[in-house]
Protein backbone atom coordinates (compact mmCIF):
# COMPACT_ATOMS: atom_id res chain seq x y z
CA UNK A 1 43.69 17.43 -12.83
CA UNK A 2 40.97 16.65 -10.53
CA UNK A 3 39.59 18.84 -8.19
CA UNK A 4 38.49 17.90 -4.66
CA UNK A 5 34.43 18.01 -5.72
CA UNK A 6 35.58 15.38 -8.94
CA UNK A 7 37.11 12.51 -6.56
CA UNK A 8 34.52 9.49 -6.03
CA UNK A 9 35.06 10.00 -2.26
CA UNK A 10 33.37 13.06 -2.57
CA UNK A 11 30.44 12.35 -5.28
CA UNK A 12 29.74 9.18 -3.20
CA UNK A 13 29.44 11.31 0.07
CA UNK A 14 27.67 14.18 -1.62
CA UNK A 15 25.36 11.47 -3.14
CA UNK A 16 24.42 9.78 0.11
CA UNK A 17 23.69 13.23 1.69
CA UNK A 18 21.28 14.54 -1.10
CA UNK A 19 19.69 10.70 -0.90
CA UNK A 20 19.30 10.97 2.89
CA UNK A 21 17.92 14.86 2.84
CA UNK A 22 15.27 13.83 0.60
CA UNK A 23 14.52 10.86 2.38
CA UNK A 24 14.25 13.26 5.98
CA UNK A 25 12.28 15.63 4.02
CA UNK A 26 9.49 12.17 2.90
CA UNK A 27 9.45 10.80 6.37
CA UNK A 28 8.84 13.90 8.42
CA UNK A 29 5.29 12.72 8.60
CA UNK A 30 5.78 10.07 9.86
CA UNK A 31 7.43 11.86 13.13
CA UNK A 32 10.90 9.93 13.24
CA UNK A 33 14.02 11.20 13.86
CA UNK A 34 17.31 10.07 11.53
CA UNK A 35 18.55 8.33 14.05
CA UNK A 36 15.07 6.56 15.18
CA UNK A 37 14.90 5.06 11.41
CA UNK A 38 18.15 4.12 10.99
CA UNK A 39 18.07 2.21 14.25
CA UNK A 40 14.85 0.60 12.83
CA UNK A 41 16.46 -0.22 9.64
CA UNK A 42 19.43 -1.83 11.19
CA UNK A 43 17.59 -3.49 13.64
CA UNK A 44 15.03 -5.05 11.11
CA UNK A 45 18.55 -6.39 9.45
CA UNK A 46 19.82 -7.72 12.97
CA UNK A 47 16.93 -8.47 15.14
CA UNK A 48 17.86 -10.13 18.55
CA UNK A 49 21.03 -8.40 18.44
CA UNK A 50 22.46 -6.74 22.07
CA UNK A 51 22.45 -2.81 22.55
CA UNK A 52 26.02 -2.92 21.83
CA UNK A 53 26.27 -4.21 18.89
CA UNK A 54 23.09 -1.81 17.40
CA UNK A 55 25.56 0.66 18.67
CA UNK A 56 28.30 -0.01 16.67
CA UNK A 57 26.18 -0.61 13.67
CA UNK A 58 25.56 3.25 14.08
CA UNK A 59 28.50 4.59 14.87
CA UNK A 60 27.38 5.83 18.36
CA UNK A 61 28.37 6.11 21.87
CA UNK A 62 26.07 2.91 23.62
CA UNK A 63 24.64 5.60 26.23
CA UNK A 64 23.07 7.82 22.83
CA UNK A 65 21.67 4.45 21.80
CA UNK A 66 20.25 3.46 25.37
CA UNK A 67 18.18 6.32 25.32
CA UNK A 68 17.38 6.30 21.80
CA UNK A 69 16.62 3.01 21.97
CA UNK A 70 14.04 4.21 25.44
CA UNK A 71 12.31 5.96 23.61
CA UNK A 72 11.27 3.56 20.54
CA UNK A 73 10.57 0.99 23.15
CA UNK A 74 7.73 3.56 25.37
CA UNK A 75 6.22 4.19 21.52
CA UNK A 76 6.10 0.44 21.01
CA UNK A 77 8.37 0.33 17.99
CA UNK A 78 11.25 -1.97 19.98
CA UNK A 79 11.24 -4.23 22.44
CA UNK A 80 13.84 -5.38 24.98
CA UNK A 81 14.18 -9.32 25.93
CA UNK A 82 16.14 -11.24 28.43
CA UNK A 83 19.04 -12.58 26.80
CA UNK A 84 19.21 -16.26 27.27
CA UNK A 85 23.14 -16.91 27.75
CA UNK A 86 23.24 -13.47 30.01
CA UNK A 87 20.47 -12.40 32.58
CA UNK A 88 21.83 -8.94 33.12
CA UNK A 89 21.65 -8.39 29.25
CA UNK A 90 18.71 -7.87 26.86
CA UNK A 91 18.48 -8.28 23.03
CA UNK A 92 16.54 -5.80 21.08
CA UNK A 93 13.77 -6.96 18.61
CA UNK A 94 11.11 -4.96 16.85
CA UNK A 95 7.74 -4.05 17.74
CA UNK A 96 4.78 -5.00 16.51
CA UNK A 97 4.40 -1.13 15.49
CA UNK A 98 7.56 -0.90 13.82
CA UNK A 99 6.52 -3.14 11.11
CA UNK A 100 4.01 -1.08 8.96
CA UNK A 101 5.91 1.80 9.65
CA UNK A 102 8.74 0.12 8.20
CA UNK A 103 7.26 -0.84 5.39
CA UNK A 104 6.30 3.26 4.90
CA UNK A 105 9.48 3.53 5.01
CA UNK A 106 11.04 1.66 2.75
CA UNK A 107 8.26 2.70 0.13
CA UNK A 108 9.49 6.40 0.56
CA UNK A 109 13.07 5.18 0.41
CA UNK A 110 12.43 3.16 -2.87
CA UNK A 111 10.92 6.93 -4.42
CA UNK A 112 14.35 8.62 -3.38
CA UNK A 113 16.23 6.01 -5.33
CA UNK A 114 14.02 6.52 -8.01
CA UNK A 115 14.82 10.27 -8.29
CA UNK A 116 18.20 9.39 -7.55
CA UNK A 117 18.41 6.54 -10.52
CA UNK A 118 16.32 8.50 -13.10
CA UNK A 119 18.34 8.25 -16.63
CA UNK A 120 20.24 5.50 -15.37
CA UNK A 121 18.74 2.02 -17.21
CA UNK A 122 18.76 -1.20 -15.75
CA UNK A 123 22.47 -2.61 -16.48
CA UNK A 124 24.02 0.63 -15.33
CA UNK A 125 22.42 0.12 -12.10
CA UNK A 126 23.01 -3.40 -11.70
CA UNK A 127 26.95 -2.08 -12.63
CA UNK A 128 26.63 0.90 -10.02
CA UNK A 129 25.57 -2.08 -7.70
CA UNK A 130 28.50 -4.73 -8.59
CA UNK A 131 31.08 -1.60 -8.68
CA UNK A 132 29.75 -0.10 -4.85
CA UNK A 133 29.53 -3.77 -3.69
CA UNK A 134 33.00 -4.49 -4.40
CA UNK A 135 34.54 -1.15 -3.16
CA UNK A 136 32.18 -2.02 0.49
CA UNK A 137 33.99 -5.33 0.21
CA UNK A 138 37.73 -3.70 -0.07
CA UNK A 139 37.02 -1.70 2.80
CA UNK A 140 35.68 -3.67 4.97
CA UNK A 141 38.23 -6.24 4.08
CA UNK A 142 40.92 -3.49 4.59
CA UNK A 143 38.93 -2.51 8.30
CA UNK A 144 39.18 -6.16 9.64
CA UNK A 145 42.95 -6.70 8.40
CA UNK A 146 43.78 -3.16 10.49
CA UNK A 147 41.14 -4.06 13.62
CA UNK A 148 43.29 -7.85 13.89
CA UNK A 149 46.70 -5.74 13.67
């Protein structure tokens, strides 16, 4: 019988959160918050995208992100533009400072996955990556089918 630290919903979570606290623990020199890089992160992946939607993305109230999102513009790591179909709205891009910090970023995330991947050869990780991508898929499927209902 399993217990409730065997279940995959629980080594994936547990997983993620030891991946994400060393992450924190690399980038703490670099002076960002969690929430500043992953708003960089899924901005870089949806650039020109409205405050909304970046809010959704991270699973946060839009007034958090409005002031999150503040305070990488005055550093110069976002930018705000008019939106073209809306004049009251702006669209969020990066700045040109969030680039090489991004790319110190992903350099530290690519050592976390490293430690995380040790042992693990190349065609367990490409399986890990096929397996993951299909149970994201069945979810998400699962998520729009119940959001339409």
């Amino acid at each position: 019988m399993k217990t409730g630290r065997d279940t995959i919903g629980f080594l994936l979570n547990d997983a993620a959160r030891l991946m994400r606290k060393d992450f924190e623990r690399r980038t703490r020199s670099l002076g960002l918050t969690r929430a500043q890089w992953q708003a960089l992160f899924h901005l870089a992946r949806n650039e020109g995208c409205n405050q909304a939607t970046l809010a959704d993305l991270l699973e946060v109230e839009p007034i958090t992100l409005a002031r999150l999102v503040d305070r990488l513009e005055a550093s110069g790591l976002v930018e705000r533009r008019p939106d073209p179909g809306d004049r009251r709205a702006r669209l969020l891009f990066l700045g040109e400072r969030a680039h090489p910090l991004l790319e110190q970023l992903r350099a530290l995330g690519a050592e976390t996955r490293e430690i995380a991947l040790a042992g693990i050869d190349e065609d367990e990780r490409n399986l890990l990556m096929t397996l993951l991508t299909k149970m994201r898929a069945n979810l998400s499927g699962r998520e729009a089918a119940t959001a339409a209902a």
